[in-house]
C-alpha atoms as a PDB file:
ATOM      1  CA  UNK A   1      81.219  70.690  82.216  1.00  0.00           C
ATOM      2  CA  UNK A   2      79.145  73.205  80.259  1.00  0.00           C
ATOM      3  CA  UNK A   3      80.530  76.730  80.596  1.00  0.00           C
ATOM      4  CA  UNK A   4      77.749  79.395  80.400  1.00  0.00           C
ATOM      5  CA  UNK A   5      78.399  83.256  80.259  1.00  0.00           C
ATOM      6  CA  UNK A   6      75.620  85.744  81.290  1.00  0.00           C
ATOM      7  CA  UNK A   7      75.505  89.169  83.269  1.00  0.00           C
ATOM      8  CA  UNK A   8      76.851  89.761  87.007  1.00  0.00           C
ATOM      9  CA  UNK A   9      73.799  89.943  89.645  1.00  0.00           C
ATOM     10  CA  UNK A  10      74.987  92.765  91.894  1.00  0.00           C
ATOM     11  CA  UNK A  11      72.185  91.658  94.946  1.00  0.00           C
ATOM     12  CA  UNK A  12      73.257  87.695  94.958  1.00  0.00           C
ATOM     13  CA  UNK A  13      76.084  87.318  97.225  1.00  0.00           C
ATOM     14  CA  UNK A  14      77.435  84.481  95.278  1.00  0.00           C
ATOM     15  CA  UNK A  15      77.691  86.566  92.234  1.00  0.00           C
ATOM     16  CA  UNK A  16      79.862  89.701  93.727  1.00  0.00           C
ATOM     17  CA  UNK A  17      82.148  86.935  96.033  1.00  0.00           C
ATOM     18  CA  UNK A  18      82.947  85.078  93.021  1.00  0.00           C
ATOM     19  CA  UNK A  19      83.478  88.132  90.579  1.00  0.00           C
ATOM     20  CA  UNK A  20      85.793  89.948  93.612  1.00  0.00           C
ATOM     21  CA  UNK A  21      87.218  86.244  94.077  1.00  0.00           C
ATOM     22  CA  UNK A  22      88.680  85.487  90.763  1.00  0.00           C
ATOM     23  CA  UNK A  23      89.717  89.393  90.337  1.00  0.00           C
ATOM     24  CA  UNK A  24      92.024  88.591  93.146  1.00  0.00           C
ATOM     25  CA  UNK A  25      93.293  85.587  92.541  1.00  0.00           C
ATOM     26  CA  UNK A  26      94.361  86.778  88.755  1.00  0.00           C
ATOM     27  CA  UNK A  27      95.147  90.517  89.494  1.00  0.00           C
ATOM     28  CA  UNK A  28      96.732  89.740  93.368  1.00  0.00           C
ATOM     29  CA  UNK A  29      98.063  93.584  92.944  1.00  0.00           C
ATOM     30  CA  UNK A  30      94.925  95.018  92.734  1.00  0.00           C
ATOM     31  CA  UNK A  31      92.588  96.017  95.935  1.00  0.00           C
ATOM     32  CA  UNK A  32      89.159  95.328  95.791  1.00  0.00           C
ATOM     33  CA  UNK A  33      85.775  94.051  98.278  1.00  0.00           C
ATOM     34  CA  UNK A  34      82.727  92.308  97.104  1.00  0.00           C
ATOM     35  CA  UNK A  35      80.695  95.579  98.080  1.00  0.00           C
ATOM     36  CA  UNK A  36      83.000  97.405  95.434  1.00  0.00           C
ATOM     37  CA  UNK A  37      81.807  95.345  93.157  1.00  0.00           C
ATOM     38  CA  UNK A  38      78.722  95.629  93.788  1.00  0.00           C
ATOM     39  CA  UNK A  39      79.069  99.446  94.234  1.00  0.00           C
ATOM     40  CA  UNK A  40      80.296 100.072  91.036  1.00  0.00           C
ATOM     41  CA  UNK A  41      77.627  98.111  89.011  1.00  0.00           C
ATOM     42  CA  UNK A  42      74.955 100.554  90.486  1.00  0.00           C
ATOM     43  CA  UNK A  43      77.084 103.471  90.837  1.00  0.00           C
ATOM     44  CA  UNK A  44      78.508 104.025  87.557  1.00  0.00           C
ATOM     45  CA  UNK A  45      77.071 106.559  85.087  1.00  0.00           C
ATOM     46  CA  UNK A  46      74.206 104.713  83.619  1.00  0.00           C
ATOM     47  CA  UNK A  47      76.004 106.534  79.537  1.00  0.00           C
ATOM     48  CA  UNK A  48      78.549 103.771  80.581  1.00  0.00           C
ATOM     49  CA  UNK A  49      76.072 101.341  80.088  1.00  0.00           C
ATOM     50  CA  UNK A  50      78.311  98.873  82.488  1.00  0.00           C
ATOM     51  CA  UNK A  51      77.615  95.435  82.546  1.00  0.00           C
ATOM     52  CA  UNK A  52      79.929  92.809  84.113  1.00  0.00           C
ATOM     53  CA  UNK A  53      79.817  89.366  83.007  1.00  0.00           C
ATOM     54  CA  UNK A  54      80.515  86.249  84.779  1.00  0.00           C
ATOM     55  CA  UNK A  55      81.601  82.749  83.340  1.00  0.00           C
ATOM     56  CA  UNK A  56      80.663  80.247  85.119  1.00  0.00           C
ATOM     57  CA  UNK A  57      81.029  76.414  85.217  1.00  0.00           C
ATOM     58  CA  UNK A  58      78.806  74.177  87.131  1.00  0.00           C
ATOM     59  CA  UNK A  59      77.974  76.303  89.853  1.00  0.00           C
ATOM     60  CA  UNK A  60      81.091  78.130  90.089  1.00  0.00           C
ATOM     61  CA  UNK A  61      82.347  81.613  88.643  1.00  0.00           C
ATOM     62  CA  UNK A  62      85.652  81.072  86.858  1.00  0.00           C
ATOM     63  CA  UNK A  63      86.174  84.057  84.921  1.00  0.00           C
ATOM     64  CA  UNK A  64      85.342  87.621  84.511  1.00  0.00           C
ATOM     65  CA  UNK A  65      84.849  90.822  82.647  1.00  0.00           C
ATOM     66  CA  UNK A  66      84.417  94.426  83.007  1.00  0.00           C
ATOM     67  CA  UNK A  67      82.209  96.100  79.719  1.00  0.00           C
ATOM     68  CA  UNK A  68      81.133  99.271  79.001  1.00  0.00           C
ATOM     69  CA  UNK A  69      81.381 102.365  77.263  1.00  0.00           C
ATOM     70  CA  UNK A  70      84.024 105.485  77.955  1.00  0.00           C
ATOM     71  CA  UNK A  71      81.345 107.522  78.072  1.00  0.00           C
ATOM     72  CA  UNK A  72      82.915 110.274  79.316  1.00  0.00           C
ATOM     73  CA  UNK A  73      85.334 111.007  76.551  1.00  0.00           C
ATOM     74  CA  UNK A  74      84.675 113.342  73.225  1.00  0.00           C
ATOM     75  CA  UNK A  75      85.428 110.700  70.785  1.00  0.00           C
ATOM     76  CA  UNK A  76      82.015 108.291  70.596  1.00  0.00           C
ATOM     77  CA  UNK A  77      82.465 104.628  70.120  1.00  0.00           C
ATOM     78  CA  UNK A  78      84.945 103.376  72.302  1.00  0.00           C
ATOM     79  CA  UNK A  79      84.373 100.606  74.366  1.00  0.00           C
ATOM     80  CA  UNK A  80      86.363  98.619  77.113  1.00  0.00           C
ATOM     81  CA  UNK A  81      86.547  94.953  77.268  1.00  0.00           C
ATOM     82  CA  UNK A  82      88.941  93.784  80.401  1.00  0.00           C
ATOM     83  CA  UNK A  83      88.667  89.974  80.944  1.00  0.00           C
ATOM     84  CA  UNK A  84      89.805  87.747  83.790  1.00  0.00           C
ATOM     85  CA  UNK A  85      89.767  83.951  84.281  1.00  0.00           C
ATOM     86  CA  UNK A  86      90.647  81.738  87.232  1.00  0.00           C
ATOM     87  CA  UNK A  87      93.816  80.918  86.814  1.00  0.00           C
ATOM     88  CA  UNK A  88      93.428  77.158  87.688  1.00  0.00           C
ATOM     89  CA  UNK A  89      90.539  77.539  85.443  1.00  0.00           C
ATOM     90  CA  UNK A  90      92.420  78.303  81.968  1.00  0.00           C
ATOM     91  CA  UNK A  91      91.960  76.856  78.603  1.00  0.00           C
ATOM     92  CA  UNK A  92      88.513  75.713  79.542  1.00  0.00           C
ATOM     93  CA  UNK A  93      86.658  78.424  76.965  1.00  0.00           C
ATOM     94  CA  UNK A  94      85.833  81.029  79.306  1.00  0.00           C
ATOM     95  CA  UNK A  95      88.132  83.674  78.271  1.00  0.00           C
ATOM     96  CA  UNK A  96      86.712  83.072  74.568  1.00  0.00           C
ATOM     97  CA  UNK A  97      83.010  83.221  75.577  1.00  0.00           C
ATOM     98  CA  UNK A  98      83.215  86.096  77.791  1.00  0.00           C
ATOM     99  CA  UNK A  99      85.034  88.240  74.771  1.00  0.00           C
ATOM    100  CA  UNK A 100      82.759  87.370  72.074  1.00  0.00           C
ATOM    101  CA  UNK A 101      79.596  88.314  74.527  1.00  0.00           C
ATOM    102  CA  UNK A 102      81.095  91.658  75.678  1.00  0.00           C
ATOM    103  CA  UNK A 103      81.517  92.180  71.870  1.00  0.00           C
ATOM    104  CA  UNK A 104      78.668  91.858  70.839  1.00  0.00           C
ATOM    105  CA  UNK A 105      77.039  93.980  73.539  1.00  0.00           C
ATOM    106  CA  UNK A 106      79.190  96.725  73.005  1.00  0.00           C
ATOM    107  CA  UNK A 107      78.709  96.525  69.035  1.00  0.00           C
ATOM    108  CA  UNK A 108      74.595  96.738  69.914  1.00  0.00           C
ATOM    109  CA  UNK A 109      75.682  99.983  71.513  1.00  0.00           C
ATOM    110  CA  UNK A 110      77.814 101.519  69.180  1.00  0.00           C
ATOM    111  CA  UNK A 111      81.078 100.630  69.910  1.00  0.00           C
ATOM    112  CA  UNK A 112      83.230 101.011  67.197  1.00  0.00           C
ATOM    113  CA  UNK A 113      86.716 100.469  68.788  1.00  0.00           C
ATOM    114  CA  UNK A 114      87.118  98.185  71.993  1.00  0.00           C
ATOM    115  CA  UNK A 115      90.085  98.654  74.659  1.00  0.00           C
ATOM    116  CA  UNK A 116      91.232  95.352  76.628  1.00  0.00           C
ATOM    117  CA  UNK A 117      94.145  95.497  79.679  1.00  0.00           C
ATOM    118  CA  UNK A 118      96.256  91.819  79.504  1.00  0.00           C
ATOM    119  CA  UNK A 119      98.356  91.120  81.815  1.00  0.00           C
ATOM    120  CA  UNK A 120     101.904  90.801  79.821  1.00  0.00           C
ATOM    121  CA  UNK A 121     102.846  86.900  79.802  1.00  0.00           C
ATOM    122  CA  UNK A 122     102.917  85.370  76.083  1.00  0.00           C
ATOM    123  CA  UNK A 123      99.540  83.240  76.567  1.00  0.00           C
ATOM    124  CA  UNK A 124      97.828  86.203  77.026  1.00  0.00           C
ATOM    125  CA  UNK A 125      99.323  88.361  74.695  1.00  0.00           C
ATOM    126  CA  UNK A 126      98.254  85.328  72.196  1.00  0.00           C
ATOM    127  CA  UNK A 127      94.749  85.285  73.077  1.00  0.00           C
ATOM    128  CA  UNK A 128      94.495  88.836  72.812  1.00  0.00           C
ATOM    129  CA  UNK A 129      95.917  88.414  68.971  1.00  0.00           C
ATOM    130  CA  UNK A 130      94.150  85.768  68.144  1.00  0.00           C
ATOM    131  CA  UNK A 131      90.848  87.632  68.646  1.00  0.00           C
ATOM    132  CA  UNK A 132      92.062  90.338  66.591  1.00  0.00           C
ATOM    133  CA  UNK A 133      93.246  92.796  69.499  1.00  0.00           C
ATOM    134  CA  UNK A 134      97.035  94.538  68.872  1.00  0.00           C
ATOM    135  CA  UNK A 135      98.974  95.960  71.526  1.00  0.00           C
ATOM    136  CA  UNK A 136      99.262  99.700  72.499  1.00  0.00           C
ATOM    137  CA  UNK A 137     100.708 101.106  75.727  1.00  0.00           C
ATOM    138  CA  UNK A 138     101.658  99.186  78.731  1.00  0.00           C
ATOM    139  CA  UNK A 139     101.607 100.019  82.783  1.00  0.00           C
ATOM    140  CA  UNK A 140     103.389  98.402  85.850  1.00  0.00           C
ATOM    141  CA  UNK A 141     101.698  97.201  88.886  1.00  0.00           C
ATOM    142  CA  UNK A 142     103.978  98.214  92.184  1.00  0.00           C
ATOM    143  CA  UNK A 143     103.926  96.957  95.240  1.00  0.00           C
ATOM    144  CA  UNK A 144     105.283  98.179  98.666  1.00  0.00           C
ATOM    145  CA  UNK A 145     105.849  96.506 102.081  1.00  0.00           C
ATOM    146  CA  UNK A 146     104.285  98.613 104.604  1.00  0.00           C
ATOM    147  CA  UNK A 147     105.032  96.362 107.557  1.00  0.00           C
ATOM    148  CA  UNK A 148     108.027  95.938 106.608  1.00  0.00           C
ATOM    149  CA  UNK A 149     109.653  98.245 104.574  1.00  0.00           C
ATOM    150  CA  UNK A 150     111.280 101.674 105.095  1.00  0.00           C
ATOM    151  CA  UNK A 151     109.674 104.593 104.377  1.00  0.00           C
ATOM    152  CA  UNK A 152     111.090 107.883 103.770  1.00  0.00           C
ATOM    153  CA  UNK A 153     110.855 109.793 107.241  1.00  0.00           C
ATOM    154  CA  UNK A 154     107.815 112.428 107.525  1.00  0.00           C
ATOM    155  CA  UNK A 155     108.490 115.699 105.568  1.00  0.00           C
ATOM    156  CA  UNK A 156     107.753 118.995 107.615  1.00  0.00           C
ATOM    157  CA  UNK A 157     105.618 120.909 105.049  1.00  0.00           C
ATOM    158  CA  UNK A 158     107.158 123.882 103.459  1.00  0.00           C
ATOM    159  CA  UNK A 159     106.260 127.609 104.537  1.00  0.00           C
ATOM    160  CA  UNK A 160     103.187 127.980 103.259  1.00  0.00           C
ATOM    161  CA  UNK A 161     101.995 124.598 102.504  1.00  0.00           C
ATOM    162  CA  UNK A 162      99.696 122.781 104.748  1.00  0.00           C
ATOM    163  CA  UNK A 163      98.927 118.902 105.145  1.00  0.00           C
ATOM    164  CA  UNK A 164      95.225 117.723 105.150  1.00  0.00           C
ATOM    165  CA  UNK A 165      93.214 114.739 105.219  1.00  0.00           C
ATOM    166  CA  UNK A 166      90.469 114.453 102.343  1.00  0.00           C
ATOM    167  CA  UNK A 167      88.027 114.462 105.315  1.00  0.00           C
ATOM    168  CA  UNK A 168      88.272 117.619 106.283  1.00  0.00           C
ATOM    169  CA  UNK A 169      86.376 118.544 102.655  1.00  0.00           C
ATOM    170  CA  UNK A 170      83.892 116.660 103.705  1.00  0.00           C
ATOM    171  CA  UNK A 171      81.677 119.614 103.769  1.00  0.00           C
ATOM    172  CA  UNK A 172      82.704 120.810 100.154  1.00  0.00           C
ATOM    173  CA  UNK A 173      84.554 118.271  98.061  1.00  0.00           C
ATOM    174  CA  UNK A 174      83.926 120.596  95.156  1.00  0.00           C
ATOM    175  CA  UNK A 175      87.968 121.863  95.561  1.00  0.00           C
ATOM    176  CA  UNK A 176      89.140 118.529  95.119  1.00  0.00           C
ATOM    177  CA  UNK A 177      87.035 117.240  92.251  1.00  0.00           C
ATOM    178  CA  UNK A 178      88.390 120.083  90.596  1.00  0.00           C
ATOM    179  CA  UNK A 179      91.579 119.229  91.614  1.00  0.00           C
ATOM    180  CA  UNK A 180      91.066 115.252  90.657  1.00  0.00           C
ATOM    181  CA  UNK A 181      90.140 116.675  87.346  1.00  0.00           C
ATOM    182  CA  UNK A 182      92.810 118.871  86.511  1.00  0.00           C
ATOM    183  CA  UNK A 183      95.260 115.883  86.972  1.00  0.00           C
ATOM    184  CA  UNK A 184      93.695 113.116  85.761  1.00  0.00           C
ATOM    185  CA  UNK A 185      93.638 115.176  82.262  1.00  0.00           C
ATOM    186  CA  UNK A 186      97.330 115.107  82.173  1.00  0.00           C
ATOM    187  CA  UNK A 187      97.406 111.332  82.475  1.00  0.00           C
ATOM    188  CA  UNK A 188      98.767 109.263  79.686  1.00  0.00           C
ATOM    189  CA  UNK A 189      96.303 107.474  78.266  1.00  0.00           C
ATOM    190  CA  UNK A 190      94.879 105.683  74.403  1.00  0.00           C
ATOM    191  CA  UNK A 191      91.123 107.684  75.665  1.00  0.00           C
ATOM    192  CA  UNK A 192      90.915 111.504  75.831  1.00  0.00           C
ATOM    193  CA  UNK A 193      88.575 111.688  78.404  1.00  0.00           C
ATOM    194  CA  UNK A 194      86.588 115.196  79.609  1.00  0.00           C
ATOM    195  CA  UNK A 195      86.536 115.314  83.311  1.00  0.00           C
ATOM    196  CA  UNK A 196      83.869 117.486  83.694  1.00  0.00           C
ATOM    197  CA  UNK A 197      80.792 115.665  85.602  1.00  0.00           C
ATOM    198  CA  UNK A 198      80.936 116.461  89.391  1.00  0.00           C
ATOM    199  CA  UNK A 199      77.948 114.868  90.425  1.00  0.00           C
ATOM    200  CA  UNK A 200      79.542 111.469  88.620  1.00  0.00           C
ATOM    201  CA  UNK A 201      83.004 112.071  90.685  1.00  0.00           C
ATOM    202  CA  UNK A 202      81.115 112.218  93.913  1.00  0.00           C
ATOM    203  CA  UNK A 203      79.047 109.046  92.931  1.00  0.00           C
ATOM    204  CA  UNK A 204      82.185 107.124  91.613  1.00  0.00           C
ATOM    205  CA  UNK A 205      85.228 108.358  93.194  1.00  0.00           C
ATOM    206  CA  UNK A 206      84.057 110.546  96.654  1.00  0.00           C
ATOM    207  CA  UNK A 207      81.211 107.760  97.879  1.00  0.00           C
ATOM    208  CA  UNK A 208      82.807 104.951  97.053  1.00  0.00           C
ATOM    209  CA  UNK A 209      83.331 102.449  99.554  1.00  0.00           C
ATOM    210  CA  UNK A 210      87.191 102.037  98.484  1.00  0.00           C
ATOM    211  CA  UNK A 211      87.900 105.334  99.388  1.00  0.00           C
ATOM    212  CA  UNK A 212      89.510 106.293 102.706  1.00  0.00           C
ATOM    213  CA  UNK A 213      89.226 110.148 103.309  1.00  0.00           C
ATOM    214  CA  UNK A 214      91.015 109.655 106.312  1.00  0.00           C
ATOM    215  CA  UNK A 215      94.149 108.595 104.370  1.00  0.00           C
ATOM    216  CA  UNK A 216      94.090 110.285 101.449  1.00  0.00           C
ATOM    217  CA  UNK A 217      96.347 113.762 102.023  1.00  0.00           C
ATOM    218  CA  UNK A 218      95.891 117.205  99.915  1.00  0.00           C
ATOM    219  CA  UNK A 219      98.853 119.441 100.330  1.00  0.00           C
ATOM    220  CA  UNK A 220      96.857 122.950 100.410  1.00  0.00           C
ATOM    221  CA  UNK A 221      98.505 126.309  99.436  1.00  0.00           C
ATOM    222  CA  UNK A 222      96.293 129.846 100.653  1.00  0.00           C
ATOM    223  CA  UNK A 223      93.875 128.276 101.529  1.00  0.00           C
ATOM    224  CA  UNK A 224      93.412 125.736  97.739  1.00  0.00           C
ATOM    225  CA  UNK A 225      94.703 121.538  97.553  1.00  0.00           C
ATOM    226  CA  UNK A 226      97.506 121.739  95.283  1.00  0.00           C
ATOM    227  CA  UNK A 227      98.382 118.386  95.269  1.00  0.00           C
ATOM    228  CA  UNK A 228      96.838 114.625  96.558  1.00  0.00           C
ATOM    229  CA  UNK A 229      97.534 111.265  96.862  1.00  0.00           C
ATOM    230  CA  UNK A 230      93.997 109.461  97.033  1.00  0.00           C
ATOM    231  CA  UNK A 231      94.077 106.327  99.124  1.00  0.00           C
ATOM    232  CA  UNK A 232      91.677 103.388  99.052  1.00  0.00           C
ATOM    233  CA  UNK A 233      91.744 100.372 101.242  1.00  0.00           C
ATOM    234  CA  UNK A 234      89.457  96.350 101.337  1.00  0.00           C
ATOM    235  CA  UNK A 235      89.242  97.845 105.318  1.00  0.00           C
ATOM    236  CA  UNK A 236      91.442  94.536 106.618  1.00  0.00           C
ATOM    237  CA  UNK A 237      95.238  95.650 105.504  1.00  0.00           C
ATOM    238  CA  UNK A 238      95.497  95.921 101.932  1.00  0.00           C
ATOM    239  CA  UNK A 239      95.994  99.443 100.247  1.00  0.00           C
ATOM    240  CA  UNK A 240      96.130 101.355  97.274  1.00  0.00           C
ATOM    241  CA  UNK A 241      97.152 105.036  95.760  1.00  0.00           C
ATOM    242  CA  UNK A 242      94.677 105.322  93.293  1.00  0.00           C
ATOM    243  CA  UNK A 243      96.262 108.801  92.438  1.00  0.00           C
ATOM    244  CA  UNK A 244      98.585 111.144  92.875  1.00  0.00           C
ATOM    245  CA  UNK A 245      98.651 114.599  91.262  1.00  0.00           C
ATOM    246  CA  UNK A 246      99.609 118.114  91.615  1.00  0.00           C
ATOM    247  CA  UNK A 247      97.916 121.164  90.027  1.00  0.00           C
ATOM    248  CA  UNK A 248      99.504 122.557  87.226  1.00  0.00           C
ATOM    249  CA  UNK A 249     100.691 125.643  88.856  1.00  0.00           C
ATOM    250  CA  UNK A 250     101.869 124.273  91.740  1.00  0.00           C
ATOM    251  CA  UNK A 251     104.320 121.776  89.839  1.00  0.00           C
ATOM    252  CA  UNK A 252     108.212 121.230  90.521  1.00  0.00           C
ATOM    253  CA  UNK A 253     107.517 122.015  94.236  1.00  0.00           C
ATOM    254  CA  UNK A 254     107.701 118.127  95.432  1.00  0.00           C
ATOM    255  CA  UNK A 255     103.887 118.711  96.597  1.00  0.00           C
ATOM    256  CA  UNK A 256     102.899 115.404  95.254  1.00  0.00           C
ATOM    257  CA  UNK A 257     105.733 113.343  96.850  1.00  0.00           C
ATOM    258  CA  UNK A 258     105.138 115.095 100.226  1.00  0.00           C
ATOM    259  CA  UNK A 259     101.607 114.322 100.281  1.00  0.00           C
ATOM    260  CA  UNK A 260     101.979 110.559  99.403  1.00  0.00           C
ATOM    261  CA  UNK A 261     104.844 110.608 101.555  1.00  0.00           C
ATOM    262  CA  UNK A 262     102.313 111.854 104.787  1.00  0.00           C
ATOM    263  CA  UNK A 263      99.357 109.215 102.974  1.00  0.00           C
ATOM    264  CA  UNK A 264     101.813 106.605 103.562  1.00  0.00           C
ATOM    265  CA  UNK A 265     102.802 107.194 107.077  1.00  0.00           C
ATOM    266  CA  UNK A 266      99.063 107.547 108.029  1.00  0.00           C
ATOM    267  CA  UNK A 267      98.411 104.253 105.996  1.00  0.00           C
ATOM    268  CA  UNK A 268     101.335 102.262 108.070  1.00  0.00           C
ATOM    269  CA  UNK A 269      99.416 104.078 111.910  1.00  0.00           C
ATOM    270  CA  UNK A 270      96.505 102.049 110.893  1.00  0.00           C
ATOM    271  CA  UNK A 271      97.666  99.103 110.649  1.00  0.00           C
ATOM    272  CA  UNK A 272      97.623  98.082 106.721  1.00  0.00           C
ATOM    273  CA  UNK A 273     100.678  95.986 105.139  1.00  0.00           C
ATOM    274  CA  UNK A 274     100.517  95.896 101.539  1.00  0.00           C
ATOM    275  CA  UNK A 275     100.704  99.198  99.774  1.00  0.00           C
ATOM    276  CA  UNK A 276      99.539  99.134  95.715  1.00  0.00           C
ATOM    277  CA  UNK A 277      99.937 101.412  92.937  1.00  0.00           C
ATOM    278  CA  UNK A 278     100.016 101.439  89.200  1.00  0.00           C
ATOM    279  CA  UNK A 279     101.995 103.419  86.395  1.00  0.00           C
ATOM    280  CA  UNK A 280     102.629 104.199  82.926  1.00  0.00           C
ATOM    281  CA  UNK A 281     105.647 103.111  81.822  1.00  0.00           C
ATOM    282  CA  UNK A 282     106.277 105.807  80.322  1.00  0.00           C
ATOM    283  CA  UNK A 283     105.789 107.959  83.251  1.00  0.00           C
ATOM    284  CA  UNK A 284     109.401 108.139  84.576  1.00  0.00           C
ATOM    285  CA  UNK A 285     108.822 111.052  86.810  1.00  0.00           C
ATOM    286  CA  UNK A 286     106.356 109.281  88.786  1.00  0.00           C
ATOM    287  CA  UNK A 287     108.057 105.557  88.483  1.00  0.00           C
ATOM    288  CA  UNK A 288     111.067 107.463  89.998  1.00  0.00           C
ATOM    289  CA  UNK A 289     109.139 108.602  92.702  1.00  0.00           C
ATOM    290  CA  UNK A 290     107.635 105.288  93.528  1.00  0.00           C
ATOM    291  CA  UNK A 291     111.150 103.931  93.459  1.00  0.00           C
ATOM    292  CA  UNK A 292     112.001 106.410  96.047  1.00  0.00           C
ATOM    293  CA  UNK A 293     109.586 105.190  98.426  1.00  0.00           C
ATOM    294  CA  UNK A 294     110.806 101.701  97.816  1.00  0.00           C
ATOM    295  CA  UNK A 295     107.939 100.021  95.636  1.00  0.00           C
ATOM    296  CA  UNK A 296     108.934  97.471  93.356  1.00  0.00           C
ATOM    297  CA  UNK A 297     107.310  96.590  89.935  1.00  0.00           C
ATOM    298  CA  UNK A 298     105.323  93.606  90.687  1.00  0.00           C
ATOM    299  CA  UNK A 299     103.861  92.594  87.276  1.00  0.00           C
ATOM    300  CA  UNK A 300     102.872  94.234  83.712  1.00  0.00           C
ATOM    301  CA  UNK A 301      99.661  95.088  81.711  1.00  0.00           C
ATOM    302  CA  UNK A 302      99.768  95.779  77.894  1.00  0.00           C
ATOM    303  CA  UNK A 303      96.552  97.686  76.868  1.00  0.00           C
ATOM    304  CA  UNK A 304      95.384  96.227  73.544  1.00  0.00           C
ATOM    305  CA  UNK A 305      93.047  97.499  70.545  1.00  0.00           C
ATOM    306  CA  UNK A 306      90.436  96.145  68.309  1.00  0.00           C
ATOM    307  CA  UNK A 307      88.804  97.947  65.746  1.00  0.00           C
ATOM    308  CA  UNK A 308      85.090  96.418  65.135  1.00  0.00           C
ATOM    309  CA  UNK A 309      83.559  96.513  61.599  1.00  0.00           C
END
């Protein structure tokens, strides 16, 4: 069968089932919906110039990728390239086809240096060298039984500290943006990135359809959040901490752990069963606290590098 490569259509059903169905099936550890895919292809800030491509052989989508440009950092030229094939579907071409047409998008727009995420098994690792990518940093994938597991019992909040739901900005999210911001910049990362663009945070993080308010907890100090753990669920039982931060000031305090702590309790009332989250694995204060709670590392990702021209 022929294997053709060409952009996602976010209003064809087919297109966003098949793109959210292959995600799954090769990156299990990561929550996503159909309508999150097709959120984020008309939601993200048109300077990212996304475009998600689908392979697809006879019919069917059987591999993936994410493109676009980190628009939002003060370094120009840098690109990101994440591809993801069927896994019954391997060694067919896709992977190779969907690479060399997100490159040469990305080149047309500047691009000077492309970022890829593969997941850390030696065929991937190969394919990534053998179209000229070398590998930089790495991050774990956790998982955490929420049916079944044993969380740490619910922390009384400190004198002065106060436990909130996200929802209860809903007025003025401005607080937590700021907040979002602030800790996001301390992330380790291969992108310097200026977190700066509110009206981007509410379109990409605050109204997407990921996000639970209700479960995502802000520890709040006279009156200001200084700390989160931001929650997003598929709505059915799966869920995710898609960060977890604590304003500088407020550090050393256990803020962040008692608000993920409360996140996770409120996650479990509802009903979900899977818990997700992902680290740095260099990050060892946060690993540590994810041990705590009793995730396990559940699989590895080795961000890789290629320099174009």
């Amino acid at each position: 069968m022929t294997i053709t490569v060409r952009p996602l259509r976010p209003d064809v059903r087919a297109d966003i089932e098949g793109f959210s169905h292959v995600r799954h099936l090769a990156l299990p550890f990561m929550v996503g919906t159909p309508d999150a895919v097709a959120y984020d292809v008309t939601h993200i800030h048109p300077d990212a110039r996304y475009r998600p491509l689908v392979a697809e052989e006879d019919g069917e989508v059987i591999g993936t990728a994410q493109v676009g440009l980190v628009h939002d950092s003060p370094e120009p030229g840098q690109g990101y390239v994440n591809v993801y094939v069927h896994p019954e579907r391997t060694g067919r071409g896709a992977g190779t086809l969907l690479v060399r047409t997100a490159e040469e998008y990305l080149a047309e727009r500047g691009a000077t240096r492309l970022f890829a995420w593969i997941l850390d098994a030696p065929g991937n690792r190969a394919f990534a060298e053998r179209h000229g990518y070398r590998a930089g940093r790495s991050a774990h994938f956790l998982r955490l039984d929420l049916a079944g597991g044993t969380l740490p019992p619910v922390q009384a909040p400190p004198p002065g500290v106060e436990l909130r739901t996200a929802a209860d900005f809903a007025d003025d999210p401005r607080p937590l943006f700021e907040l979002d911001a602030e800790t996001a910049s301390d992330e380790p990362s291969d992108v310097t990135y200026e977190f700066t663009d509110y009206e981007a945070w509410l379109e990409e993080t605050w109204n997407h359809p990921l996000l639970s308010r209700e479960l995502t907890s802000v520890a709040v100090v006279d009156g200001r959040p200084a700390a989160f753990s931001l929650a997003r669920t598929d709505g059915a039982t799966r869920y995710t901490n898609a960060m977890t931060g604590t304003a500088r000031a407020f550090r050393g305090r256990g803020l962040a752990k008692l608000a993920k702590n409360d996140s996770l309790h409120r996650a479990r009332a509802a009903g979900l069963t899977e818990a997700f989250t992902g680290n740095d694995t260099g990050n060892g204060p946060m690993l540590a606290i994810n041990k705590w709670f009793g995730y396990e590392i559940c699989a590895t990702e080795v961000r890789h590098v290629r320099e174009l021209g």
